[in-house]
Protein backbone atom coordinates (compact mmCIF):
# COMPACT_ATOMS: atom_id res chain seq x y z
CA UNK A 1 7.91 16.99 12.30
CA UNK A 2 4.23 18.03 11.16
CA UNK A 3 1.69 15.82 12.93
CA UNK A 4 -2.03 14.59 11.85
CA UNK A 5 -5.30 13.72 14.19
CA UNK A 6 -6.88 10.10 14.17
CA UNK A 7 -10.43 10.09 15.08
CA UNK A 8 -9.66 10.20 18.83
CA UNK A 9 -7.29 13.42 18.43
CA UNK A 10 -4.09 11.14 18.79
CA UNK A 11 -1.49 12.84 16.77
CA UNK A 12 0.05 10.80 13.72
CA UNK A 13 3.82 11.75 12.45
CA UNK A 14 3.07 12.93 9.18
CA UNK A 15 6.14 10.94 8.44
CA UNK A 16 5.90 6.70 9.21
CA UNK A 17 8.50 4.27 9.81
CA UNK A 18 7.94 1.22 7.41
CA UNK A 19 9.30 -1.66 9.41
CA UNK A 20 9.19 -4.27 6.74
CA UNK A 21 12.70 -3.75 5.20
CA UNK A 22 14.79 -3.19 8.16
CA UNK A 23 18.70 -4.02 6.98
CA UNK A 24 19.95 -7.69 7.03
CA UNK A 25 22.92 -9.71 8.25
CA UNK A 26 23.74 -13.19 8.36
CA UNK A 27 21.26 -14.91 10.00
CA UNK A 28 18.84 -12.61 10.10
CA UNK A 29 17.83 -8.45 10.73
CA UNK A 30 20.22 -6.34 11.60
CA UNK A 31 18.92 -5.51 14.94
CA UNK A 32 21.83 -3.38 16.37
CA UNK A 33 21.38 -1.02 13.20
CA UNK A 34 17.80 -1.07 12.79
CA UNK A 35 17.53 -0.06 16.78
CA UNK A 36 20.36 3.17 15.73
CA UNK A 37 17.81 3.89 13.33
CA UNK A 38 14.49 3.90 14.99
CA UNK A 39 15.89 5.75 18.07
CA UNK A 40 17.19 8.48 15.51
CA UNK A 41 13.43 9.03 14.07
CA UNK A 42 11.92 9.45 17.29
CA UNK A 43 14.18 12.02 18.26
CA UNK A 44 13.56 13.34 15.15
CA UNK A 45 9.31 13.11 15.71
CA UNK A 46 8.75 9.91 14.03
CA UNK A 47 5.64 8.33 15.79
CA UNK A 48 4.29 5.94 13.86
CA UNK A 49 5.38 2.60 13.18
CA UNK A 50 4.63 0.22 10.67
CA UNK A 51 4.89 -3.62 10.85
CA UNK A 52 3.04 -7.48 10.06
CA UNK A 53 2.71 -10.38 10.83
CA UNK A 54 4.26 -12.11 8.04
CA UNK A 55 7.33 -9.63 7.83
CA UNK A 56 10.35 -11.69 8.64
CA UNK A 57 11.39 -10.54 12.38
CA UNK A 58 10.12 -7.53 11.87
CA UNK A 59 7.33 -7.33 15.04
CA UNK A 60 9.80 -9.12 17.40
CA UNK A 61 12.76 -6.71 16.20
CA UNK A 62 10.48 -3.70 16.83
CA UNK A 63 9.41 -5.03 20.25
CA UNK A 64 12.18 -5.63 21.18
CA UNK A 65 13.64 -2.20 20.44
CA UNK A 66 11.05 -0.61 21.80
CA UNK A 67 11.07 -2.75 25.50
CA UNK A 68 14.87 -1.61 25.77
CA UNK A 69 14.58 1.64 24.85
CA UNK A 70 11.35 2.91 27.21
CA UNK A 71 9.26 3.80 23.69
CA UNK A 72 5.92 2.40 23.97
CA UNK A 73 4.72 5.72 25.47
CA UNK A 74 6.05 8.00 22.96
CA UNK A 75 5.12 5.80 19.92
CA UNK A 76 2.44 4.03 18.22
CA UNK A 77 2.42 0.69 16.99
CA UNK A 78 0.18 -0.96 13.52
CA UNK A 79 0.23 -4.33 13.19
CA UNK A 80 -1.86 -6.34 10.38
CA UNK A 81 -4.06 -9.53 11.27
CA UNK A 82 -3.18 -11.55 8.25
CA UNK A 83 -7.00 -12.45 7.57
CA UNK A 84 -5.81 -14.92 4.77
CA UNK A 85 -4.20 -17.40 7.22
CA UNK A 86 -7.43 -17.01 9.50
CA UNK A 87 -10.36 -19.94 9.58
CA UNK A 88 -11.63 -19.49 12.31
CA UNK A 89 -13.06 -17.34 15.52
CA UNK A 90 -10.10 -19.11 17.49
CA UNK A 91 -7.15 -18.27 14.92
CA UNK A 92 -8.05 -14.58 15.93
CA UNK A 93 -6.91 -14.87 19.31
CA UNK A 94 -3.80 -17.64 18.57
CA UNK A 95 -2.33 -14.69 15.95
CA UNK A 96 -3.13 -11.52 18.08
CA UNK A 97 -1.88 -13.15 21.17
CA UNK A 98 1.69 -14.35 19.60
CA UNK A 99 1.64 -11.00 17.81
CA UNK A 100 1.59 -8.89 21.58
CA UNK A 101 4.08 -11.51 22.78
CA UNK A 102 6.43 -10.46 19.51
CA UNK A 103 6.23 -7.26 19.80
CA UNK A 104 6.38 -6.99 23.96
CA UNK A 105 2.92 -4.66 24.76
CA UNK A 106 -0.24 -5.80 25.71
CA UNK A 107 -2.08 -2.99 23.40
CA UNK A 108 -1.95 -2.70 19.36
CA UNK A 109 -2.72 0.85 18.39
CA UNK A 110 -3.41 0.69 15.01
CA UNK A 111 -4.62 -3.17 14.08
CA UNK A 112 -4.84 -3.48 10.38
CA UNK A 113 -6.82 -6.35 8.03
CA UNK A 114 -4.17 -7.25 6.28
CA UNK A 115 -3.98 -6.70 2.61
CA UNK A 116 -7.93 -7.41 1.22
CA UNK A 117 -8.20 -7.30 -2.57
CA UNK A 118 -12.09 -7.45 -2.50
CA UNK A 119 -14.90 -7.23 -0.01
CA UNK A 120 -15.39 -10.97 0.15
CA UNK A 121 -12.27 -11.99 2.38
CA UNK A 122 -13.96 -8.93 5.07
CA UNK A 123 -17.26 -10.35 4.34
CA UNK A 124 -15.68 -14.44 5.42
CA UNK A 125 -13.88 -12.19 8.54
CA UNK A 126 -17.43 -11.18 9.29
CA UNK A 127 -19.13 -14.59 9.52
CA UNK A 128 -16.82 -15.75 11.60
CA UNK A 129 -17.30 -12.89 13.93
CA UNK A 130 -14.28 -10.68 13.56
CA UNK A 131 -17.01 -7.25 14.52
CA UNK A 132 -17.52 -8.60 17.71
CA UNK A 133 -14.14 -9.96 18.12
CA UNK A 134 -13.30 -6.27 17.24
CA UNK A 135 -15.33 -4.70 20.31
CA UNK A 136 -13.99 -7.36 23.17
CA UNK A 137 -10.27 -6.28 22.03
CA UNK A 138 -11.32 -2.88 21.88
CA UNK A 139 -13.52 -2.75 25.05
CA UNK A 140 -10.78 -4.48 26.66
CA UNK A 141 -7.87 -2.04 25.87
CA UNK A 142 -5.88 -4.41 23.84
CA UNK A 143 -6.98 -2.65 20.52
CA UNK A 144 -7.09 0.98 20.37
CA UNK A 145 -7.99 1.84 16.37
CA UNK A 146 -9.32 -0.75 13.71
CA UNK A 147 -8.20 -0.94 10.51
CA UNK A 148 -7.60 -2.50 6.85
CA UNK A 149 -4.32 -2.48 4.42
CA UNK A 150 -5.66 -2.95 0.52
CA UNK A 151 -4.50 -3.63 -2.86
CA UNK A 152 -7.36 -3.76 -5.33
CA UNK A 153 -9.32 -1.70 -7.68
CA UNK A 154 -11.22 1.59 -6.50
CA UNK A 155 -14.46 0.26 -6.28
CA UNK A 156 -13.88 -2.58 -4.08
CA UNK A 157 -11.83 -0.24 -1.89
CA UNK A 158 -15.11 2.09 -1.59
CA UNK A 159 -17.11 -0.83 -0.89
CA UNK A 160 -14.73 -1.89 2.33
CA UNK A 161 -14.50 1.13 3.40
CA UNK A 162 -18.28 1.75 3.34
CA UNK A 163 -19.29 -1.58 4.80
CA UNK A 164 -17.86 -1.07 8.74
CA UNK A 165 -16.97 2.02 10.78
CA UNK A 166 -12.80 1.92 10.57
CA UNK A 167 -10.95 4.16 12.42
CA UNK A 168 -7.85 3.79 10.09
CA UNK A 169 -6.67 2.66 6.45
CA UNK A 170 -3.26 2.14 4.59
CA UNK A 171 -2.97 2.17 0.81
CA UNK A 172 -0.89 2.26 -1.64
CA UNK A 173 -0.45 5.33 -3.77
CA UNK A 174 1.82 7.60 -5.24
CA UNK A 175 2.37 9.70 -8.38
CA UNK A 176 2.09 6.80 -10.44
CA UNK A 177 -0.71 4.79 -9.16
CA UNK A 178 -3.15 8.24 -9.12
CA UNK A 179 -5.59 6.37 -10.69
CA UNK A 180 -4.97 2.49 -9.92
CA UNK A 181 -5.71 0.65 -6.80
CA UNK A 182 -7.50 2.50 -3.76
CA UNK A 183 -6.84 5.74 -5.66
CA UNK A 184 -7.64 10.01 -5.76
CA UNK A 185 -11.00 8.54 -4.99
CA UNK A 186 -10.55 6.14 -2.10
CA UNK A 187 -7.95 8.70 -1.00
CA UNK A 188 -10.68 12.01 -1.01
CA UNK A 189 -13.15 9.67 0.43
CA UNK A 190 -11.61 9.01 3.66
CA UNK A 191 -10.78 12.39 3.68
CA UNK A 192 -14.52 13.30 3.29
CA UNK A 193 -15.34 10.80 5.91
CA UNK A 194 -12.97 11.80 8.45
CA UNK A 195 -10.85 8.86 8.13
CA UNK A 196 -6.42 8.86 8.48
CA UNK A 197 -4.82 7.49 5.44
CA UNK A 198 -1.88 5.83 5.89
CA UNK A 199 0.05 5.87 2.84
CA UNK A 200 2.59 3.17 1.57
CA UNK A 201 5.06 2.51 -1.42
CA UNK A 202 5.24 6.08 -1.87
CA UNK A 203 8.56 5.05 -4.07
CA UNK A 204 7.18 2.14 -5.74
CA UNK A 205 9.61 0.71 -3.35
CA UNK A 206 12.12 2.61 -4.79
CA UNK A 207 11.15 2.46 -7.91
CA UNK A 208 10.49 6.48 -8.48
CA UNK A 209 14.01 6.74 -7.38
CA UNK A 210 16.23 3.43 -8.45
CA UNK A 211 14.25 3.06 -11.79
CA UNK A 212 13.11 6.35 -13.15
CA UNK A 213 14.13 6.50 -16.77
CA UNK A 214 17.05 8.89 -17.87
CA UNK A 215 15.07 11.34 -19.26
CA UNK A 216 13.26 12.13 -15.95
CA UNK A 217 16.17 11.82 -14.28
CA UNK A 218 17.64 14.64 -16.17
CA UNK A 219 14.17 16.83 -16.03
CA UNK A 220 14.91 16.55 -11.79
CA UNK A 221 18.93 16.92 -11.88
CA UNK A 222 17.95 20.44 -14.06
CA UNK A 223 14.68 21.77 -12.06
CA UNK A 224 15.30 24.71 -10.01
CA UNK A 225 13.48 23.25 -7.16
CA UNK A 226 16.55 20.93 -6.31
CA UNK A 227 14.37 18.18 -4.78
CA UNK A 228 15.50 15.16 -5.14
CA UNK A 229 13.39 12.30 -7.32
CA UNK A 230 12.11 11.07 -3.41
CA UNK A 231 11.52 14.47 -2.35
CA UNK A 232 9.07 15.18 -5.45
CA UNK A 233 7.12 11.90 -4.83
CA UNK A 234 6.59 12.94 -1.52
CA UNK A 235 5.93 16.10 -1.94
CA UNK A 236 2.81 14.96 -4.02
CA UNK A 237 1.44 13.18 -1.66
CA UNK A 238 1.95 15.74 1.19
CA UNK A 239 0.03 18.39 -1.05
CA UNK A 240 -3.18 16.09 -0.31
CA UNK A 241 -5.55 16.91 2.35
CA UNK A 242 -6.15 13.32 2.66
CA UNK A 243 -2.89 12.14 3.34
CA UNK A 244 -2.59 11.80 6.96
CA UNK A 245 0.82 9.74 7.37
CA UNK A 246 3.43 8.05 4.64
CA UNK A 247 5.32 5.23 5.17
CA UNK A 248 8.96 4.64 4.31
CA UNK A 249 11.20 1.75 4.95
CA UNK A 250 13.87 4.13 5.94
CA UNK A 251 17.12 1.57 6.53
CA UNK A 252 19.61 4.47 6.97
CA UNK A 253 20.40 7.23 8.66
CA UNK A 254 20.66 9.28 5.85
CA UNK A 255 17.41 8.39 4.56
CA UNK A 256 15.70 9.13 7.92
CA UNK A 257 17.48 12.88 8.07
CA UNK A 258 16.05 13.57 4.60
CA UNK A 259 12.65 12.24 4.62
CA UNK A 260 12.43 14.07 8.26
CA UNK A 261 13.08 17.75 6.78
CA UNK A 262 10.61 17.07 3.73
CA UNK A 263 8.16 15.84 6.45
CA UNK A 264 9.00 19.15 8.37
CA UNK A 265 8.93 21.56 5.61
CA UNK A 266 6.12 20.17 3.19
CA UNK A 267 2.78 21.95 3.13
CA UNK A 268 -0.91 20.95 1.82
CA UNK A 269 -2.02 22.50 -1.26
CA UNK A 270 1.86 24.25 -1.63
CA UNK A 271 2.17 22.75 -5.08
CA UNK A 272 2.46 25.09 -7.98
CA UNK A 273 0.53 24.49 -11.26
CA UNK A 274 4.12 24.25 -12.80
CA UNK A 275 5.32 21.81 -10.25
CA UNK A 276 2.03 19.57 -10.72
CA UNK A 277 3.03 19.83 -14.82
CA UNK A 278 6.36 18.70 -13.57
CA UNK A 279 5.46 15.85 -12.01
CA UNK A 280 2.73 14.69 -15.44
CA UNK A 281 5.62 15.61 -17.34
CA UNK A 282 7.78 12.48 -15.32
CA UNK A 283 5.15 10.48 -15.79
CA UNK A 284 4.82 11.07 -19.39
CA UNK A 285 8.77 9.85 -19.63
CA UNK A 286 7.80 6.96 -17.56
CA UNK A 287 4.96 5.76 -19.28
CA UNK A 288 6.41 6.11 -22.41
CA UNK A 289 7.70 2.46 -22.91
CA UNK A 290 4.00 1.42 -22.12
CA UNK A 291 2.52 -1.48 -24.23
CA UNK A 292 -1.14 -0.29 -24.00
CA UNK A 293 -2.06 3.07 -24.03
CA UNK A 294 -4.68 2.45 -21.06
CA UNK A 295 -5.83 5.36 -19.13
CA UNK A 296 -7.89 3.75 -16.00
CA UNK A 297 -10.79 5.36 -16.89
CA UNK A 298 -12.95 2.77 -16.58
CA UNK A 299 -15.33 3.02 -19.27
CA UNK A 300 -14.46 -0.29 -20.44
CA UNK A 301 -16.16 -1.89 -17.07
CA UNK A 302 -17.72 -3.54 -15.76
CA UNK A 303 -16.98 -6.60 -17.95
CA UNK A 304 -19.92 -9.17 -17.98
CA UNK A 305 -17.17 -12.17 -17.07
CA UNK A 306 -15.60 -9.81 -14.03
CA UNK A 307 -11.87 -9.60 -16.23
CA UNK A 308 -10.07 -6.63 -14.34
CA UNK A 309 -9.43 -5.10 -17.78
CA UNK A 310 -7.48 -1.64 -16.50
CA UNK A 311 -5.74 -3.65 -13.82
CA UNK A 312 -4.21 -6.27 -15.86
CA UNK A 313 -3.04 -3.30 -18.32
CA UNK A 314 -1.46 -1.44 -16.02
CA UNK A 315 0.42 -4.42 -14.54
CA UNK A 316 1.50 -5.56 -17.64
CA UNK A 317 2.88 -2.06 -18.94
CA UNK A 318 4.48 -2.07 -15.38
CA UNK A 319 6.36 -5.06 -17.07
CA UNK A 320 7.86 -2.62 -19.74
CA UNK A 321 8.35 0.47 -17.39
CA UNK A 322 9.81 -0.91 -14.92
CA UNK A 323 10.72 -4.57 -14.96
CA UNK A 324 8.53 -7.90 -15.45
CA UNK A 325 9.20 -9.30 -12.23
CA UNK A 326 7.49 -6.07 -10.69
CA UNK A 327 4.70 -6.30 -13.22
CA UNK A 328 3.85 -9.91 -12.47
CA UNK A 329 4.16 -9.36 -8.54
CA UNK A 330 1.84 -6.67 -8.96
CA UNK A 331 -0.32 -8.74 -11.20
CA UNK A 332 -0.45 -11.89 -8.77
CA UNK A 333 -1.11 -9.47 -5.54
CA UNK A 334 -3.97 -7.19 -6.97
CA UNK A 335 -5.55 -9.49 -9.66
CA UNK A 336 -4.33 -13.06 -8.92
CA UNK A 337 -5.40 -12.81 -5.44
CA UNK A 338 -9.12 -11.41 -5.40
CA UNK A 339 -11.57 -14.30 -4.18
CA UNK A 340 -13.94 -13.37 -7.43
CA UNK A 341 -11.21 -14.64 -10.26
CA UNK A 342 -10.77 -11.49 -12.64
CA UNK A 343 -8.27 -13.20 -14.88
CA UNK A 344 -7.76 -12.26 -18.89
CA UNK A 345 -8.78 -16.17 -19.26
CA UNK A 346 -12.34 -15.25 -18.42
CA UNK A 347 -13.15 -13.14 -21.76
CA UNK A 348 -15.16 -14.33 -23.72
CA UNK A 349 -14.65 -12.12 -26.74
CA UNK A 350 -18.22 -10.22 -26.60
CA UNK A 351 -16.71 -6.79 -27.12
CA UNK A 352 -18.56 -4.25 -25.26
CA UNK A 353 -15.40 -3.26 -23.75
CA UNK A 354 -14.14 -1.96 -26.61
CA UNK A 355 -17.42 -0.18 -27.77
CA UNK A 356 -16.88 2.36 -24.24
CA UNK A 357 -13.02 2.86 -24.74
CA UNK A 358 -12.33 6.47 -25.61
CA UNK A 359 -8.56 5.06 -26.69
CA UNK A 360 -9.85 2.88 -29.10
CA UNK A 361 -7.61 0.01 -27.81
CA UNK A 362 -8.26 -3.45 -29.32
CA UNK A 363 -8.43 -4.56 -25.48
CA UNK A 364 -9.69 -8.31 -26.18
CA UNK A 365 -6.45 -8.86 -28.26
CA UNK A 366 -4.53 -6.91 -26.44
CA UNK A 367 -5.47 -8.76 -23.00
CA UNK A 368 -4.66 -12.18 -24.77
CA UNK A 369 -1.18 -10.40 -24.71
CA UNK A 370 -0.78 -9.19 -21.58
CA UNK A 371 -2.02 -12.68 -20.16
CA UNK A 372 0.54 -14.86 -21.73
CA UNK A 373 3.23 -11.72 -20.61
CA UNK A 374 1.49 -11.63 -16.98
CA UNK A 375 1.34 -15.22 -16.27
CA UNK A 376 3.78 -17.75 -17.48
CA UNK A 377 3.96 -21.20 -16.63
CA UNK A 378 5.86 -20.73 -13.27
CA UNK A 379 3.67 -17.55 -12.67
CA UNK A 380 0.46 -19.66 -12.98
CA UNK A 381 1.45 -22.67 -10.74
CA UNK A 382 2.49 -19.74 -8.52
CA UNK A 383 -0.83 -17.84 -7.98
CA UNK A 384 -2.83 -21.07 -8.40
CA UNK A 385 -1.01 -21.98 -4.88
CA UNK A 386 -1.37 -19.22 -3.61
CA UNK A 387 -4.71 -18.59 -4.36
CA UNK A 388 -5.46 -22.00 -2.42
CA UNK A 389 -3.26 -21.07 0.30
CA UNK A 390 -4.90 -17.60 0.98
CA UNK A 391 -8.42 -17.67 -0.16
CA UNK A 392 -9.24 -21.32 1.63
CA UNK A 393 -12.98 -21.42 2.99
């Protein structure tokens, strides 16, 4: 196992454990398999573990296996406030505290915001006094590192990370998503800053495996690499400077033994120019059932009613590339959710979108399209609750 530094010279696994999809059996988590598993990727190096609040079991299995098992020494634990549940300075201490009963310590060493679209849910934490919260915990041993998990656009994810001094951040990204959410640039701008990037959904939850299209399938079966579709996805993101540690839910021991070696083996910067053509050539055979031939670039923004324009286009071609359940989760989580609305609904038809897009893509007729696609009936109701269940206050 290959190892990165956090800003206190703690060394990361360059490989994480995602404990969000541990295996199932009736009733619940599988813990007698799960704790097979996690005792296998320690052995093999495996330091860092991933886990939430709102995962299912998932802290109290962890803490569990880890009590039993004498670990806490030789591993370190994330954990995510979830900051939309939170509404006030006492709701900081009721979750942390249950969450160090759950998971059996009495130190978090990696405590994450969980999942903020936009800088206004940090900037609600912040009035009600999470910084100083931060420093008691910290001063007090109980939090080592601080933290935030995001799903947004690039520019909001520069604005968090600019606004406080984090020790930490987790993002998703892979081969696909370049250019979409935190991003190359959120991901080179911790890197310039000094800050570990935690990666996660390095599949697509399995998606760059499970769902590739048969054409890129056949590209990988013939390449005389021989890495499988998983080992070229992570072998992109291991080429990165930047990338300090990448999650996987790992929920076999097959999985662990293969991601381990990769891990091992992979170098920054050992990417060919023919293997980086590869990998745009998979791409190209994904995105080739796309509906709107949007690049990300960004020219079309900002939009005078605040409509995520390249957002909403890429979840709604992730409709057609991959399925539309995926598409419309990924529509409600990184577009639905944001406390400043950024739905299609808001255009209002002005045009000066489409006078900056270097595609030429009718984008006000096209976004009445991927509206009705993106949100359905059901799919409205849906993020209308959950809007008022997250973004309260």
């Amino acid at each position: 196992m290959q190892y990165r530094t956090d800003r206190k010279g703690e060394q990361i696994s360059l490989l994480g454990y995602g404990c969000m999809r541990f295996s199932s059996r009736a009733g619940g988590i599988d813990i007698d398999k799960a704790e097979a598993e996690i005792l296998e990727a320690v052995r093999a190096g495996v330091n860092y573990f991933d886990t939430a609040y709102i995962y299912p079991g998932s802290e109290a299995t962890l803490g569990t296996i880890v009590a039993r098992n004498g670990l806490r020494g030789k591993i370190k634990i994330a954990t995510k406030l979830p900051q939309y549940l939170v509404g006030s300075r006492k709701a900081l201490d009721r979750f942390f505290d249950e969450q160090l009963f759950r998971l059996q310590t009495d130190y978090v060493d990696y405590y994450l915001m969980h999942h903020l679209t936009d800088i206004a849910a940090w900037e609600k934490l912040k009035e009600l006094g999470i910084t100083e919260w931060i420093a008691e915990k910290k001063k007090a041993g109980q939090i080592r590192n601080i933290g935030f998990s995001f799903h947004g656009d690039s520019e909001m994810f520069l604005k968090i990370l600019h606004d406080y001094d984090w020790d930490i951040c987790l993002v998703q990204y892979n081969y696909m998503d370049e250019h979409s959410q935190a991003g190359r640039a959120g991901v080179e701008e911790c890197h310039r800053m000094g800050i570990p990037l935690v990666v996660m959904e390095p599949l697509r939850g399995g998606k760059l495996v499970n769902l590739l299209p048969e054409a890129a399938k056949k590209l990988i079966a013939g390449h005389p690499r021989n890495w499988t579709s998983a080992e070229w996805a992570f072998r992109w993101l291991y080429n990165q400077e930047g990338v300090s540690c990448v999650l996987s839910g790992m929920n076999s021991l097959d999985m662990i033994w293969e991601n381990c070696r990769v891990a091992a083996q992979a170098q920054a910067g050992e990417l060919t120019e023919e293997d980086l053509a590869f990998i745009n050539r998979l791409r190209q055979e994904i995105r080739a059932k796309v509906k709107v031939n949007c690049t990300a670039c960004r020219y079309c923004m900002p939009c005078p009613k605040n409509v995520d324009i390249p957002g909403i286009f890429r979840c709604y071609n992730e409709m057609f590339t991959e399925r539309k359940s995926a598409g419309r989760f990924e529509f409600a989580q990184t577009v639905g959710l944001r406390k400043q609305s950024a739905f299609a609904s808001q255009c209002i038809g002005c045009g000066k979108c489409e006078q900056h897009c270097p595609q030429n893509i009718a984008i006000r007729a096209e976004l009445k399209k991927a509206d009705r696609a993106l949100r359905p009936l059901p799919y409205r109701i849906g993020i209308a609750v959950a809007r008022r269940f997250m973004l309260k206050g």
